[in-house]
N, C-alpha and C. Protein backbone atom coordinates (compact mmCIF):
# COMPACT_ATOMS: atom_id res chain seq x y z
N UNK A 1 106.34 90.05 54.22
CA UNK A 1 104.96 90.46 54.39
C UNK A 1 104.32 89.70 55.54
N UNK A 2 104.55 88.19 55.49
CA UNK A 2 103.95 88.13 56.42
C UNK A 2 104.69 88.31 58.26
N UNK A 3 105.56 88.21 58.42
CA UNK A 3 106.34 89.02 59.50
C UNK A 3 106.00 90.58 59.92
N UNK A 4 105.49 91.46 58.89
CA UNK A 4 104.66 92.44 59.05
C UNK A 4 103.32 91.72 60.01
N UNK A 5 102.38 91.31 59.34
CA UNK A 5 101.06 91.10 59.65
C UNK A 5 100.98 90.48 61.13
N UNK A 6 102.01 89.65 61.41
CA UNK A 6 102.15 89.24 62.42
C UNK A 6 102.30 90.08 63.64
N UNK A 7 103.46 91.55 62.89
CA UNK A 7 103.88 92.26 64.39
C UNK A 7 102.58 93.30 64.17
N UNK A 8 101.48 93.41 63.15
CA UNK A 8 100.46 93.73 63.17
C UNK A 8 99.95 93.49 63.91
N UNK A 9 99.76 92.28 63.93
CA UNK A 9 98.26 91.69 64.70
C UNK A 9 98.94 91.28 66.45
N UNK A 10 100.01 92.22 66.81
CA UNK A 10 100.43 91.92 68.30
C UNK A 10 100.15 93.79 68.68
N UNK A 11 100.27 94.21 68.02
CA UNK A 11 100.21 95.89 68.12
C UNK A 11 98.78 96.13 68.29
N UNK A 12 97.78 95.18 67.53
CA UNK A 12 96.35 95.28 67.73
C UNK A 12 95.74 94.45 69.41
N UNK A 13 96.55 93.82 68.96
CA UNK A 13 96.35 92.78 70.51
C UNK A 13 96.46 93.62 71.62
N UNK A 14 97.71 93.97 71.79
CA UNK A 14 98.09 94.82 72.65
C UNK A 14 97.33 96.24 73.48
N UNK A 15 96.68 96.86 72.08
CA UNK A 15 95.99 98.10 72.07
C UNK A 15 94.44 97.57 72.53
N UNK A 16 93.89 96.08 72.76
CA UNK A 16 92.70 96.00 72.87
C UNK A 16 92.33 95.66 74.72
N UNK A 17 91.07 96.22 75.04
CA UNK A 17 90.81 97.23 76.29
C UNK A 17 91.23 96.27 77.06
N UNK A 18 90.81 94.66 76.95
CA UNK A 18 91.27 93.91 77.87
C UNK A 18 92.41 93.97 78.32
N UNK A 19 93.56 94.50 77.57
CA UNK A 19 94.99 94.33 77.89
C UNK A 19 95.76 95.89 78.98
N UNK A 20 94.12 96.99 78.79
CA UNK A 20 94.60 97.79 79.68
C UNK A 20 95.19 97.41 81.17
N UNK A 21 96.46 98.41 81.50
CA UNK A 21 96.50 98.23 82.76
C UNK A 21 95.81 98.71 83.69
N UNK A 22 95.76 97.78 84.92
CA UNK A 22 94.66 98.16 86.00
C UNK A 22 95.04 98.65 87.35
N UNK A 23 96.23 99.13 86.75
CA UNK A 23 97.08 100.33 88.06
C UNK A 23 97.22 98.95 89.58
N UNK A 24 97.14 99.09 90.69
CA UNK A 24 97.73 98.56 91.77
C UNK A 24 96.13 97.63 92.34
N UNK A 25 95.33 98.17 92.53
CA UNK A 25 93.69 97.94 93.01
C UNK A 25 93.53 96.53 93.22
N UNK A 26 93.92 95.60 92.22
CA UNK A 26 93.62 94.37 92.73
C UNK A 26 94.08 93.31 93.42
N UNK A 27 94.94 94.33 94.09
CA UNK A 27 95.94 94.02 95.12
C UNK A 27 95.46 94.02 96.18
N UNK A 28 94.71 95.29 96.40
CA UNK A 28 94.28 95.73 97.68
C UNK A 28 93.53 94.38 98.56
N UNK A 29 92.81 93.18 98.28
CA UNK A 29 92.30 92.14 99.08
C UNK A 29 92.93 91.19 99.23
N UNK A 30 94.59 91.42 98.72
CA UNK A 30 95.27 90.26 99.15
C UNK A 30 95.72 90.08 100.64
N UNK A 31 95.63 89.11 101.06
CA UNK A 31 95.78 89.04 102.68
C UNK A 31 97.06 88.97 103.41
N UNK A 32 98.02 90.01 104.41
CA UNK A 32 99.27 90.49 104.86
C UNK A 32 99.21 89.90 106.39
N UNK A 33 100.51 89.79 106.14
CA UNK A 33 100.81 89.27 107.71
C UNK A 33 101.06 90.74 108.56
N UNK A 34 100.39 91.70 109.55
CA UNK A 34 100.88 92.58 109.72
C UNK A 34 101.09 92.19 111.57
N UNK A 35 102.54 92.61 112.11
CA UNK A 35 103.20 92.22 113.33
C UNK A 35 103.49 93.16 114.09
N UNK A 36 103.87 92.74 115.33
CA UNK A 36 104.21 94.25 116.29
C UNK A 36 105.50 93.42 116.85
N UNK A 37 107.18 93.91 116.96
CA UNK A 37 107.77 93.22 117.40
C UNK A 37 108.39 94.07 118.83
N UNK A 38 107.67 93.13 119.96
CA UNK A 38 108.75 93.83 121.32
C UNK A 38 109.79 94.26 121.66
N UNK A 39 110.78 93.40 120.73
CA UNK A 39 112.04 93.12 120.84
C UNK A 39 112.82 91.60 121.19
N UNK A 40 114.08 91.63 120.82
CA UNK A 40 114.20 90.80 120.66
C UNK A 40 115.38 90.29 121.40
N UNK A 41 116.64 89.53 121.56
CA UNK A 41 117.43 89.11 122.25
C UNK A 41 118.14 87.45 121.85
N UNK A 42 119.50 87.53 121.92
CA UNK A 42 120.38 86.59 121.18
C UNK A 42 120.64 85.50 122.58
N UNK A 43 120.39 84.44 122.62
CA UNK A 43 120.82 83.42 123.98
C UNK A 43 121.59 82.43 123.19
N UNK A 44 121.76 81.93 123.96
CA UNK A 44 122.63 80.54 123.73
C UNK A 44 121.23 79.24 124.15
N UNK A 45 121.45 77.81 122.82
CA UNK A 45 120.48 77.15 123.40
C UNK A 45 120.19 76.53 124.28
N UNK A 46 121.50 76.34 124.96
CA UNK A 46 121.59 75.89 126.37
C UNK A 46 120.58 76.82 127.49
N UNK A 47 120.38 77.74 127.27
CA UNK A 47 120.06 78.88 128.39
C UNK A 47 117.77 78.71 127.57
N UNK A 48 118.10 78.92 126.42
CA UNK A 48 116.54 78.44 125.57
C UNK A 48 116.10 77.40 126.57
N UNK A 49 116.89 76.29 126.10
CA UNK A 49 116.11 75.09 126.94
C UNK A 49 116.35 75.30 128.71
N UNK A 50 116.69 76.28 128.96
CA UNK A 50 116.69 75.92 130.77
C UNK A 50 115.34 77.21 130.85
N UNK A 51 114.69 77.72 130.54
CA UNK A 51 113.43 78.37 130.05
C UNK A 51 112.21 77.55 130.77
N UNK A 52 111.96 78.02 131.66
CA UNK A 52 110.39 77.79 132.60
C UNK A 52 109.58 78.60 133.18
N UNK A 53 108.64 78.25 133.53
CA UNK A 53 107.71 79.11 133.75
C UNK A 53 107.56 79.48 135.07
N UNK A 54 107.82 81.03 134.53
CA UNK A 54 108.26 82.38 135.72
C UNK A 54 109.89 82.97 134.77
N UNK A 55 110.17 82.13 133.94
CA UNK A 55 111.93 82.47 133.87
C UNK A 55 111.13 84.07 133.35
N UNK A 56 112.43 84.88 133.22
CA UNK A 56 112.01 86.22 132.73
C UNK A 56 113.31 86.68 132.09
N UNK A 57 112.90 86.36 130.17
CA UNK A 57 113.66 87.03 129.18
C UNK A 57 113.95 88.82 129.29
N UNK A 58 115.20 89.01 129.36
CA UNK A 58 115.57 90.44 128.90
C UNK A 58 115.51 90.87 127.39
N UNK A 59 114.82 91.69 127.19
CA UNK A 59 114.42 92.41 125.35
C UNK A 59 115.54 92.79 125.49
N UNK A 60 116.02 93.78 123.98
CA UNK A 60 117.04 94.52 123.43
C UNK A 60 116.01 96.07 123.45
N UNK A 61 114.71 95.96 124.28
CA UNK A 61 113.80 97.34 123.47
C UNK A 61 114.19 97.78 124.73
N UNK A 62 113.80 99.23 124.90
CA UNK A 62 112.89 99.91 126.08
C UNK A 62 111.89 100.44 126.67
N UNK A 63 111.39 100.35 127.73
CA UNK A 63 110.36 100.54 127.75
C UNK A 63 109.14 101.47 127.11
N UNK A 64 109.99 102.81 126.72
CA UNK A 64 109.54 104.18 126.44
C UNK A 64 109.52 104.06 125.27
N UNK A 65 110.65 102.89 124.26
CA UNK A 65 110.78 103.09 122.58
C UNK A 65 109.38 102.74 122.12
N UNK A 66 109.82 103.07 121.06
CA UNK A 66 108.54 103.01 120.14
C UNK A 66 108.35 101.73 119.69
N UNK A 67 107.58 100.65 119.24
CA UNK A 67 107.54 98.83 118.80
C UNK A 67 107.77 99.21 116.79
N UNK A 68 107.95 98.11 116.89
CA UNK A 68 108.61 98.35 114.83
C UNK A 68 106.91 97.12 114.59
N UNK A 69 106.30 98.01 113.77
CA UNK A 69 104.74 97.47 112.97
C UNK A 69 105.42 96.97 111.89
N UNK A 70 105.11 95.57 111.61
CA UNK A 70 106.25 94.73 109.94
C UNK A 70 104.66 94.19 109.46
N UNK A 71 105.04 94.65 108.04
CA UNK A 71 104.02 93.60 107.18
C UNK A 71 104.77 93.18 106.66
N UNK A 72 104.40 91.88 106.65
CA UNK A 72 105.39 90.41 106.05
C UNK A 72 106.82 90.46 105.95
N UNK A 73 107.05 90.67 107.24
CA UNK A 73 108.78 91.37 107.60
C UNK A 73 109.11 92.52 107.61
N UNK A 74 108.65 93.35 106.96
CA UNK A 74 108.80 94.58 106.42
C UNK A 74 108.49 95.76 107.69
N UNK A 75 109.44 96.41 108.31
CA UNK A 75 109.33 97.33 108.86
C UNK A 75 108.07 98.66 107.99
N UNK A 76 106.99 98.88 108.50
CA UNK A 76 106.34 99.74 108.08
C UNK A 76 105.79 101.16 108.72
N UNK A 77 105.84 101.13 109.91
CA UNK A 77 105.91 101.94 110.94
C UNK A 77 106.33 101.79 112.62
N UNK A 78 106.00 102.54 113.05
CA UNK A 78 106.47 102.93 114.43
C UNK A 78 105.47 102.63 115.59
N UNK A 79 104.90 102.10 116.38
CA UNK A 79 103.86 102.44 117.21
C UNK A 79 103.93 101.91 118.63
N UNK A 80 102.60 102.00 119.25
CA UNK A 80 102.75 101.97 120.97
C UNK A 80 101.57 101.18 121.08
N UNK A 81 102.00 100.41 121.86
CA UNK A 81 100.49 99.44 122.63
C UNK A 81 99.41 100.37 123.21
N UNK A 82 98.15 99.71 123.18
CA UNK A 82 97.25 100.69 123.68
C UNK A 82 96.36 99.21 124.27
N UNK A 83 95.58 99.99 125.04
CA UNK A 83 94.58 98.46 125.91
C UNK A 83 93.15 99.31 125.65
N UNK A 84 92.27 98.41 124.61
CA UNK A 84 90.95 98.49 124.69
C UNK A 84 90.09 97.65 125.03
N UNK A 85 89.24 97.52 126.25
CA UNK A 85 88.83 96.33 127.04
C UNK A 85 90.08 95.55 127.54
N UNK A 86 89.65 94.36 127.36
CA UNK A 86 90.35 93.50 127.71
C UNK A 86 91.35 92.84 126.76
N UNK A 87 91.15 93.45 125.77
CA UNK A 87 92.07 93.45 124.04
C UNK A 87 93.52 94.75 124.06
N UNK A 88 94.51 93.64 123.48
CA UNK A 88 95.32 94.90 123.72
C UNK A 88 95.73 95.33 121.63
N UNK A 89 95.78 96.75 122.04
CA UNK A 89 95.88 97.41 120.41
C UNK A 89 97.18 98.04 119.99
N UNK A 90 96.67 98.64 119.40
CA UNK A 90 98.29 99.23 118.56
C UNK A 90 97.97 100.58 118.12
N UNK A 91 98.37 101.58 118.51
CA UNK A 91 98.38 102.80 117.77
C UNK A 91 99.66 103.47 117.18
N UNK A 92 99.66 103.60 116.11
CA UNK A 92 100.70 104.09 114.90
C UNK A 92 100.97 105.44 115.69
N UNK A 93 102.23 105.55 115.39
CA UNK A 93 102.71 107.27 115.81
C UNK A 93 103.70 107.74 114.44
N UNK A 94 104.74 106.78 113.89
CA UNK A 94 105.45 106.84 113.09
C UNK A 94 105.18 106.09 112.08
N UNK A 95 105.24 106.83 110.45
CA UNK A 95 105.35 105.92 109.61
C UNK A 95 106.59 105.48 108.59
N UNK A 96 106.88 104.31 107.61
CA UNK A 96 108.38 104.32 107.56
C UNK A 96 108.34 105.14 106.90
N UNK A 97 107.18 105.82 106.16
CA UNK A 97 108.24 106.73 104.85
C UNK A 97 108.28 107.96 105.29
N UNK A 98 108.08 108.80 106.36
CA UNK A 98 108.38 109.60 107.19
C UNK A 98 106.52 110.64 107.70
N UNK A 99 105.69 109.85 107.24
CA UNK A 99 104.53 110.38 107.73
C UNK A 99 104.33 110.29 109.07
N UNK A 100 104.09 110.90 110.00
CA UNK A 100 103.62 110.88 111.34
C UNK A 100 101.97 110.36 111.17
N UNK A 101 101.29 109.94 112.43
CA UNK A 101 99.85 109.62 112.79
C UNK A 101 99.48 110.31 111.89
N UNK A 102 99.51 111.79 112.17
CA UNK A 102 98.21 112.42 111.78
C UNK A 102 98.41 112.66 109.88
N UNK A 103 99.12 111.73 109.41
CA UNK A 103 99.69 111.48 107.69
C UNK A 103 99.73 112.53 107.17
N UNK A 104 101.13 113.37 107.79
CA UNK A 104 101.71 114.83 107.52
C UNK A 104 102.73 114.19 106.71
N UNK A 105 103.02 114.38 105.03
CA UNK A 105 104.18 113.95 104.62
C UNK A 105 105.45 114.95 104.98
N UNK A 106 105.36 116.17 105.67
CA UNK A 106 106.43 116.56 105.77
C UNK A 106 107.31 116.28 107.38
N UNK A 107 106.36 115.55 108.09
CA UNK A 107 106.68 115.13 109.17
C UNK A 107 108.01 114.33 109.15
N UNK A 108 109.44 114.58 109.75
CA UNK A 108 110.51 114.01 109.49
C UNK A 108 110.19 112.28 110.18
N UNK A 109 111.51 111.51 109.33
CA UNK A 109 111.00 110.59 109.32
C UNK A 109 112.51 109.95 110.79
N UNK A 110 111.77 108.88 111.18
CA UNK A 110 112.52 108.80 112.56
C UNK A 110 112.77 107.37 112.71
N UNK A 111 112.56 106.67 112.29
CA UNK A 111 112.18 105.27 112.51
C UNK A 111 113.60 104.47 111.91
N UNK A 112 114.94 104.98 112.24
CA UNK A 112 116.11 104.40 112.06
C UNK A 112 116.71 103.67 113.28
């Protein structure tokens, strides 16, 4: 009996409003590292440390590709530099789960 009352009084617990779930939402103000990566390139550290100013690193990107947008590592979309003022921006073209800009989910997804 009392092993009953007990898984009673967790079934009541359970069912009371405080314990509802509150779906994803209080997530939304947690603060993300979000990145734009140029590209990147493998040296030797010998060649790192001979690195001065004027030297000029070769990327693995091209000029025309698209930049990989990472939140907190995480590849999340596709996009292109843009210059507003004297600030330079970012405009999305691709997203990873295959939405394009204009957030068409049937837009194929490209970003492999």
């Amino acid at each position: 009996m009392r092993a009953f009352s007990h898984m009673q009084g967790l079934t009541t617990m359970a069912a009371s409003p405080q314990f509802q779930p509150r779906g994803f939402d209080f997530l939304k103000d947690v603060d993300v590292r979000l990145s734009v990566e140029l590209g990147r390139t493998d040296m030797k550290l010998k060649d790192v440390l001979g690195l001065g100013e004027e030297s000029v690193v070769m990327l693995d990107r091209l000029t025309d590709e698209l930049l990989d947008v990472m939140v907190n590592g995480k590849v999340i979309a596709k996009g292109e530099i843009v210059a507003q003022g004297n600030r330079f921006g970012l405009r999305i073209v691709e997203m990873a789960d295959g939405r394009g800009a204009g957030g068409d989910p049937s837009a194929p997804e490209s970003l492999g």
